[in-house]
PDB file of N, CA and C in Angstrom:
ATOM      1  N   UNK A   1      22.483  -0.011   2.937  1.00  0.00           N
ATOM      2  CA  UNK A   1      21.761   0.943   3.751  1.00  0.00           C
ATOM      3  C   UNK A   1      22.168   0.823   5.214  1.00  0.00           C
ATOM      4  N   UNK A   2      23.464   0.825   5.236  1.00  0.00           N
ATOM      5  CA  UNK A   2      23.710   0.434   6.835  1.00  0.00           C
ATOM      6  C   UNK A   2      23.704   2.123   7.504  1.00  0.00           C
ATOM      7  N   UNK A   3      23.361   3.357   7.160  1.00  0.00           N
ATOM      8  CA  UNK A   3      23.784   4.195   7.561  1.00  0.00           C
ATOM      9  C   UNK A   3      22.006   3.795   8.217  1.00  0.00           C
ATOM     10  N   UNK A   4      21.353   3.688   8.100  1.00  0.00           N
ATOM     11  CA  UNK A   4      19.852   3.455   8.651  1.00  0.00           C
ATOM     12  C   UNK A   4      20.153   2.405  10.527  1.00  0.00           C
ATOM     13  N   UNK A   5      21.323   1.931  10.863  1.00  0.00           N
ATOM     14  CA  UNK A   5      21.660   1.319  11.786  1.00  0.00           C
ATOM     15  C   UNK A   5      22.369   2.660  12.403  1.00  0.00           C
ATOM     16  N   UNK A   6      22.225   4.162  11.969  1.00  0.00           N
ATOM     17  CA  UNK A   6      22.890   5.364  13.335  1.00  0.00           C
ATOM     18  C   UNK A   6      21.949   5.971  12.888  1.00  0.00           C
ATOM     19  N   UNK A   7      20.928   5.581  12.409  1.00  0.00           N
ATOM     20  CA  UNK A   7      19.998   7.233  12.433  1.00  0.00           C
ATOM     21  C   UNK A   7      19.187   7.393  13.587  1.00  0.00           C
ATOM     22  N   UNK A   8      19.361   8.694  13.730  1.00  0.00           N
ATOM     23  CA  UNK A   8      18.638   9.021  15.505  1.00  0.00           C
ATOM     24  C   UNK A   8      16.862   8.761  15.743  1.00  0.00           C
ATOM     25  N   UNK A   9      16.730   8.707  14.262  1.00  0.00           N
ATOM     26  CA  UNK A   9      14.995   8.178  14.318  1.00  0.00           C
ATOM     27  C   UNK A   9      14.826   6.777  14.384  1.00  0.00           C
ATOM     28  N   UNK A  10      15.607   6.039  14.735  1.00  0.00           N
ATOM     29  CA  UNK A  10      15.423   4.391  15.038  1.00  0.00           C
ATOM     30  C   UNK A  10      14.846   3.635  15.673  1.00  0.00           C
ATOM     31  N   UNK A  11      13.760   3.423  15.140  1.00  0.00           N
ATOM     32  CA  UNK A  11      12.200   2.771  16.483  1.00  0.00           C
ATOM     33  C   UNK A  11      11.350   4.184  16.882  1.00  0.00           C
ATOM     34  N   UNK A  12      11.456   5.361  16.058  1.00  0.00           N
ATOM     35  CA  UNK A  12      10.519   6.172  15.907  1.00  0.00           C
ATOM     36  C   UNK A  12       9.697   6.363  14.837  1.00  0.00           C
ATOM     37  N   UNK A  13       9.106   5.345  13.976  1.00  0.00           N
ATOM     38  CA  UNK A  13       8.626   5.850  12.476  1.00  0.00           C
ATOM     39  C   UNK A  13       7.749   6.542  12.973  1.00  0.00           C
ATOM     40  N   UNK A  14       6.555   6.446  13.830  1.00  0.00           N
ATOM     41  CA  UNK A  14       5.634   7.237  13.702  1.00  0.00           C
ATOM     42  C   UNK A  14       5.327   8.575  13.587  1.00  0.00           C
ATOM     43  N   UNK A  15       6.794   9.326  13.964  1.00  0.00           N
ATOM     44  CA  UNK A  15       7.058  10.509  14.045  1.00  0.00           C
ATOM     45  C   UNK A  15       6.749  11.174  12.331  1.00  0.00           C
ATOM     46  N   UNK A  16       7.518  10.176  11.571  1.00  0.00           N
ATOM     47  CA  UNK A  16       8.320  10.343  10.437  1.00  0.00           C
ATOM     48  C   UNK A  16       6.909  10.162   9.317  1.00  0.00           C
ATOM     49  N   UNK A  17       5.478   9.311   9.566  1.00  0.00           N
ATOM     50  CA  UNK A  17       4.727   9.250   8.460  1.00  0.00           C
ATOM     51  C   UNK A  17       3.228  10.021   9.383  1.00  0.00           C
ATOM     52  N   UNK A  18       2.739  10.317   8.258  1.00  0.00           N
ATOM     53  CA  UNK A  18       1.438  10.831   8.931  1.00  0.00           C
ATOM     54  C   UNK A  18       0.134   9.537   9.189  1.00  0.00           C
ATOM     55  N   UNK A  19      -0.311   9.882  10.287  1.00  0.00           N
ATOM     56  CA  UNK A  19      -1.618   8.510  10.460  1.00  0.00           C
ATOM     57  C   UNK A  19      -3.134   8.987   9.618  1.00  0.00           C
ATOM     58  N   UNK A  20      -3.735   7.897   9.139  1.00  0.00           N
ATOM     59  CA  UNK A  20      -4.857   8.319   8.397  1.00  0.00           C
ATOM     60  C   UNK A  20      -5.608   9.678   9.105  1.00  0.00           C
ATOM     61  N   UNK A  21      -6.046  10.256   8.396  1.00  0.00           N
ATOM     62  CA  UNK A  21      -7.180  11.571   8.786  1.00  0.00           C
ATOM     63  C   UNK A  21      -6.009  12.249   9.867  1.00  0.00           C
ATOM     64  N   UNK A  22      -4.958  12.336  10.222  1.00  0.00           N
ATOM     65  CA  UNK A  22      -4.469  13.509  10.855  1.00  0.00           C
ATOM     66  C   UNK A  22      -4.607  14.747  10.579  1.00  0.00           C
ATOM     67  N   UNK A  23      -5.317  15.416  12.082  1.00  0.00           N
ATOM     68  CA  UNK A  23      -6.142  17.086  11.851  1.00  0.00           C
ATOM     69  C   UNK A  23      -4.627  17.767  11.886  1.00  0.00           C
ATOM     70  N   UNK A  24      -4.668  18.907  11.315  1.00  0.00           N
ATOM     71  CA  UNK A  24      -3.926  19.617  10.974  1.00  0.00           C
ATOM     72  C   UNK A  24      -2.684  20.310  12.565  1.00  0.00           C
ATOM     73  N   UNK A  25      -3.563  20.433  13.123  1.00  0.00           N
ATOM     74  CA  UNK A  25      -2.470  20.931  14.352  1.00  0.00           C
ATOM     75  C   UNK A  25      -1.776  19.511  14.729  1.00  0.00           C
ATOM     76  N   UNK A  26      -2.145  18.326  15.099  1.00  0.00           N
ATOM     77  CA  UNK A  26      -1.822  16.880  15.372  1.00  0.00           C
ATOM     78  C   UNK A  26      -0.542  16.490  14.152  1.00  0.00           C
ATOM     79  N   UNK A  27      -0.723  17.052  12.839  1.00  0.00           N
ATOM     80  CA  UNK A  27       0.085  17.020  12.159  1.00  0.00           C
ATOM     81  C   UNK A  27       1.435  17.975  12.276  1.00  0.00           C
ATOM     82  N   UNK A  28       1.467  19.459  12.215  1.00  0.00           N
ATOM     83  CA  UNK A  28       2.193  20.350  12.979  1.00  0.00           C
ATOM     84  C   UNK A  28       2.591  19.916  13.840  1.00  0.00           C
ATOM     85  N   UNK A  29       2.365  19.371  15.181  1.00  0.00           N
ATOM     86  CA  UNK A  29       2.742  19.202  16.394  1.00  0.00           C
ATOM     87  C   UNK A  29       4.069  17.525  15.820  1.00  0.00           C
ATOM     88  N   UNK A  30       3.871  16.924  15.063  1.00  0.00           N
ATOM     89  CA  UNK A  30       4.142  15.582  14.966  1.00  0.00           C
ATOM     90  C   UNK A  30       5.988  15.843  14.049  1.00  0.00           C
ATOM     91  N   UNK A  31       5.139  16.319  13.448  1.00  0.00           N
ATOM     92  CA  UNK A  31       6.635  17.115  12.375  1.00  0.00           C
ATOM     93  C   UNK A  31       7.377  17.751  13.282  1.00  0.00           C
ATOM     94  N   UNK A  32       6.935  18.864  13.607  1.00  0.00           N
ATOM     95  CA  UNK A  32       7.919  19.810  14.391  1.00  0.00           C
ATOM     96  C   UNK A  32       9.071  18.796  15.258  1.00  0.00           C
ATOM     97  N   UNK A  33       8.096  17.514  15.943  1.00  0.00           N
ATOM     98  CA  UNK A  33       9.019  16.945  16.779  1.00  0.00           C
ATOM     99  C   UNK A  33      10.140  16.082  15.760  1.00  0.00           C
ATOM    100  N   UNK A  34       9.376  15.557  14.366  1.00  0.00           N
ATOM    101  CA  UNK A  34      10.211  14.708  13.660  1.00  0.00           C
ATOM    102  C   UNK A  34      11.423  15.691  13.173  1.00  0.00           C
ATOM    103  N   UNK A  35      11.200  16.961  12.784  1.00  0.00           N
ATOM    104  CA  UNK A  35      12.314  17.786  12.405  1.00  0.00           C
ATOM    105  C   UNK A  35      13.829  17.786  13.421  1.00  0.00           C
ATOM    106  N   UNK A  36      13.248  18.271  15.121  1.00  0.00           N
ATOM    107  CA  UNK A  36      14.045  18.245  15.997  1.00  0.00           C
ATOM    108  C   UNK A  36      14.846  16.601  16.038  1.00  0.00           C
ATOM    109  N   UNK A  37      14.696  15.671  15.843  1.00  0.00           N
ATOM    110  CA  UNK A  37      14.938  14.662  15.967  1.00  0.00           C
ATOM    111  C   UNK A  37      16.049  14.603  14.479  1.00  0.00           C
ATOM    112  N   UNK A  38      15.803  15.087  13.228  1.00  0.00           N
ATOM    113  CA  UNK A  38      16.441  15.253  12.154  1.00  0.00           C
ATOM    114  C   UNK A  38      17.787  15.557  12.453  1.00  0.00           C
ATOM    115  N   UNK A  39      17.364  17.037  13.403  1.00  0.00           N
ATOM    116  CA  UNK A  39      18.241  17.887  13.394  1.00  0.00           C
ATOM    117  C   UNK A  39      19.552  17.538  13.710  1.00  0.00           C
ATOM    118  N   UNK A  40      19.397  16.716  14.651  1.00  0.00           N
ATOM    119  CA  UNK A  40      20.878  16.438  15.293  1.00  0.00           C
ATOM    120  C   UNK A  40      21.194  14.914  15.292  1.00  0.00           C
ATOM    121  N   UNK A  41      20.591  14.178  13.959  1.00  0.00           N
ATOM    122  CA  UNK A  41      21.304  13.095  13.087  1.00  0.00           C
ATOM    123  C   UNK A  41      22.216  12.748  12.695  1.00  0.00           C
ATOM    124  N   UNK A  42      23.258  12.367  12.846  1.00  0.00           N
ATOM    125  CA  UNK A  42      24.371  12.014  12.443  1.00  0.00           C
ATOM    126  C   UNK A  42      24.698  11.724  10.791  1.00  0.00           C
ATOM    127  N   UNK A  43      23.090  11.031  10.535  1.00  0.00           N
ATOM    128  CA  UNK A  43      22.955  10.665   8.940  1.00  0.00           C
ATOM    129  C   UNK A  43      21.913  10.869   8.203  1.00  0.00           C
ATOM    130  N   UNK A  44      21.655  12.255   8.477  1.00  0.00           N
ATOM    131  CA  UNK A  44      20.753  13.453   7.933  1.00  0.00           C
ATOM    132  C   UNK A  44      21.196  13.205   6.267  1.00  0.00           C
ATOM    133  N   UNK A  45      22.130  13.807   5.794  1.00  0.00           N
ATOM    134  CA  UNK A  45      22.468  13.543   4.426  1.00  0.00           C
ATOM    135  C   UNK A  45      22.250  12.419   3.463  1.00  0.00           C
ATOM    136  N   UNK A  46      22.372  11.073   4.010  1.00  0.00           N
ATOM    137  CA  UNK A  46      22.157  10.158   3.494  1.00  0.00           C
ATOM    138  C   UNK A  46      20.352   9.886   3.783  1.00  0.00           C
ATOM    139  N   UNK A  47      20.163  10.082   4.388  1.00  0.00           N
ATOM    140  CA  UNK A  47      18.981   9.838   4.991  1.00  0.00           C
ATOM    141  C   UNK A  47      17.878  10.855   3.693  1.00  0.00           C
ATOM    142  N   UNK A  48      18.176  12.145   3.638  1.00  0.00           N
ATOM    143  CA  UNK A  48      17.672  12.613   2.856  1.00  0.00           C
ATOM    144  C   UNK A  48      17.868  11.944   1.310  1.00  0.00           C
ATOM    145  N   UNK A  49      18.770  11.975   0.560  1.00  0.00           N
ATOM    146  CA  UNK A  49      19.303  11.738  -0.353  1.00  0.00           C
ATOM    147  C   UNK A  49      18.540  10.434  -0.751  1.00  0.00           C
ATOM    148  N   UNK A  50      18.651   9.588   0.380  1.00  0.00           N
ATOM    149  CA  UNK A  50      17.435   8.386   0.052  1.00  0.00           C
ATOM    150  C   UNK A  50      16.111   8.332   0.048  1.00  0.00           C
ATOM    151  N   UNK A  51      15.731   9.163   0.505  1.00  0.00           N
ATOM    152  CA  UNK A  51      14.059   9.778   0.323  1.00  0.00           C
ATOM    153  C   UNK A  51      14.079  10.236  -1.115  1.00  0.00           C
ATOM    154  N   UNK A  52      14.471  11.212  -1.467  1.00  0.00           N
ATOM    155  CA  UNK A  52      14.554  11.740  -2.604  1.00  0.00           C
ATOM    156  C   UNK A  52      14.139  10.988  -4.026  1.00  0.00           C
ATOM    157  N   UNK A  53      15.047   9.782  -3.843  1.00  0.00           N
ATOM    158  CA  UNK A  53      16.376   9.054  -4.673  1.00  0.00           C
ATOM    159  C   UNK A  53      14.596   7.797  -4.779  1.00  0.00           C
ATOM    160  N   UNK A  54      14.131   7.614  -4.218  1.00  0.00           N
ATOM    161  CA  UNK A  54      13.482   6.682  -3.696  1.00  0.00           C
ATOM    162  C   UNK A  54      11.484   7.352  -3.809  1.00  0.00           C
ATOM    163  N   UNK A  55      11.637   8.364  -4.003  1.00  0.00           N
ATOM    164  CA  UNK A  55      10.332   8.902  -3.774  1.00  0.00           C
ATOM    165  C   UNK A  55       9.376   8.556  -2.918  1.00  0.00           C
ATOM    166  N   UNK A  56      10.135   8.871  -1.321  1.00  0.00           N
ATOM    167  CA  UNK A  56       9.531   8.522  -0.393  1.00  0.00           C
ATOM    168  C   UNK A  56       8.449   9.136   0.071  1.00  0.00           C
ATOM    169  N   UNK A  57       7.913   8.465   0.586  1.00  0.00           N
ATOM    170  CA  UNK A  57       6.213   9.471   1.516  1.00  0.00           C
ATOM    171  C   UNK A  57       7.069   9.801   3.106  1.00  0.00           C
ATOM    172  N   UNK A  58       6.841  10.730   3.500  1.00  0.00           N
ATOM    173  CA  UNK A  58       6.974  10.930   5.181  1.00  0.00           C
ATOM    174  C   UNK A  58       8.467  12.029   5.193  1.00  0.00           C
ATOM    175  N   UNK A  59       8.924  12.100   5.910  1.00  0.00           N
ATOM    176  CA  UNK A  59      10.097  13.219   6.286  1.00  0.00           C
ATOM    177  C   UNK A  59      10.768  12.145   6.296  1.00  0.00           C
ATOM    178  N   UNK A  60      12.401  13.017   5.657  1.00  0.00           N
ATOM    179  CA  UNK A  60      13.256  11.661   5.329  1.00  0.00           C
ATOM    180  C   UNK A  60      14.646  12.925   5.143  1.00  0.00           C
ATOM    181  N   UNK A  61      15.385  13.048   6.050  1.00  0.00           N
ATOM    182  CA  UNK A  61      16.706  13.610   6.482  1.00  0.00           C
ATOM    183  C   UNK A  61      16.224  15.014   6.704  1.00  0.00           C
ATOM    184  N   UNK A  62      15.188  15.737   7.558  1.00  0.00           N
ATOM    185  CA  UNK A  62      14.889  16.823   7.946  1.00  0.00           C
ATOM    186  C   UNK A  62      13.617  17.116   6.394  1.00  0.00           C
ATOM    187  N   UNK A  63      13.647  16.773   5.343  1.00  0.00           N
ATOM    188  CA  UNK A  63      13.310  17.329   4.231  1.00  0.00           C
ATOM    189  C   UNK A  63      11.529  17.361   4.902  1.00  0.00           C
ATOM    190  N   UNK A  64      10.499  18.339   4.253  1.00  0.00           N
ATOM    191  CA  UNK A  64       9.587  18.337   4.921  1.00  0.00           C
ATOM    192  C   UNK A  64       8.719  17.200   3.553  1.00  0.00           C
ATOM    193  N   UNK A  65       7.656  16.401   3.792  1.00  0.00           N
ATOM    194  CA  UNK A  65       6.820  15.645   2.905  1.00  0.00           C
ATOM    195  C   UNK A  65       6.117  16.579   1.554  1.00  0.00           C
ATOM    196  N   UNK A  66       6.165  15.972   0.905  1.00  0.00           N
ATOM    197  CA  UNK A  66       6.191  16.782  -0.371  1.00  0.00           C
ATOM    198  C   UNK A  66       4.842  16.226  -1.171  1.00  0.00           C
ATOM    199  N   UNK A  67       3.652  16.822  -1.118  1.00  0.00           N
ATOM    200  CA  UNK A  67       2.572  16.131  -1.786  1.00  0.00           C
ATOM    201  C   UNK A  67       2.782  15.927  -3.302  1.00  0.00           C
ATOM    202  N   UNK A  68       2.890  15.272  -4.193  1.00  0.00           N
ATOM    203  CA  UNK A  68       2.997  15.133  -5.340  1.00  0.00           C
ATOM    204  C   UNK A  68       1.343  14.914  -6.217  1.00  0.00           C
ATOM    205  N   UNK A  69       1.466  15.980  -7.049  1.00  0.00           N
ATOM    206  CA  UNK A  69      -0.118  15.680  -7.881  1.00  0.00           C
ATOM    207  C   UNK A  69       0.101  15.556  -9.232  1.00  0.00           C
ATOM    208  N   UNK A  70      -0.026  14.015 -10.025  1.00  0.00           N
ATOM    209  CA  UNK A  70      -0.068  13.837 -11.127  1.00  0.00           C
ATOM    210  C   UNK A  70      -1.106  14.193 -12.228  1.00  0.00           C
ATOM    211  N   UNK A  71      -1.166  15.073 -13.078  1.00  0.00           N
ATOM    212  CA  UNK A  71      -1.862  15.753 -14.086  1.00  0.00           C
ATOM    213  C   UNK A  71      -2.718  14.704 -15.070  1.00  0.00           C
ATOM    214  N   UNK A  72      -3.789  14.312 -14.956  1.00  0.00           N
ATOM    215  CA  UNK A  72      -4.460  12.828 -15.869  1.00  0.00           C
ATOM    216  C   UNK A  72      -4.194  13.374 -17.933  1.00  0.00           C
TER     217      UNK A  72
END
């Protein structure tokens, strides 16, 4: 995982996960900035691909967080 040593979000997680009870505009406002920060990543691709790959929580190579609901 050395491509995680050029990604432009480095010492920004907070951008990247949501904080307990975040109101909805606080959330909007938080993304929008984590997207811009995506955008011009060098290792957007990998970055995504490992979210994916990994079933990550939070934005992970521009991709937006993806709620997942398991059916009992």
């Amino acid at each position: 995982m050395n491509w995680m040593e050029d990604a432009a979000c480095r010492g920004r997680t907070k951008l990247f996960f949501a904080p307990h009870r975040e109101r909805p505009v606080a959330r909007e406002i938080r993304e929008r900035a984590a997207h811009a920060v995506c955008a011009g990543c060098p290792v957007k691709d990998e970055c995504r691909e490992f979210g994916q790959a990994n079933n990550e929580y939070g934005i992970w190579g521009g991709e937006p967080e993806v709620l997942v609901v398991y059916a009992n």
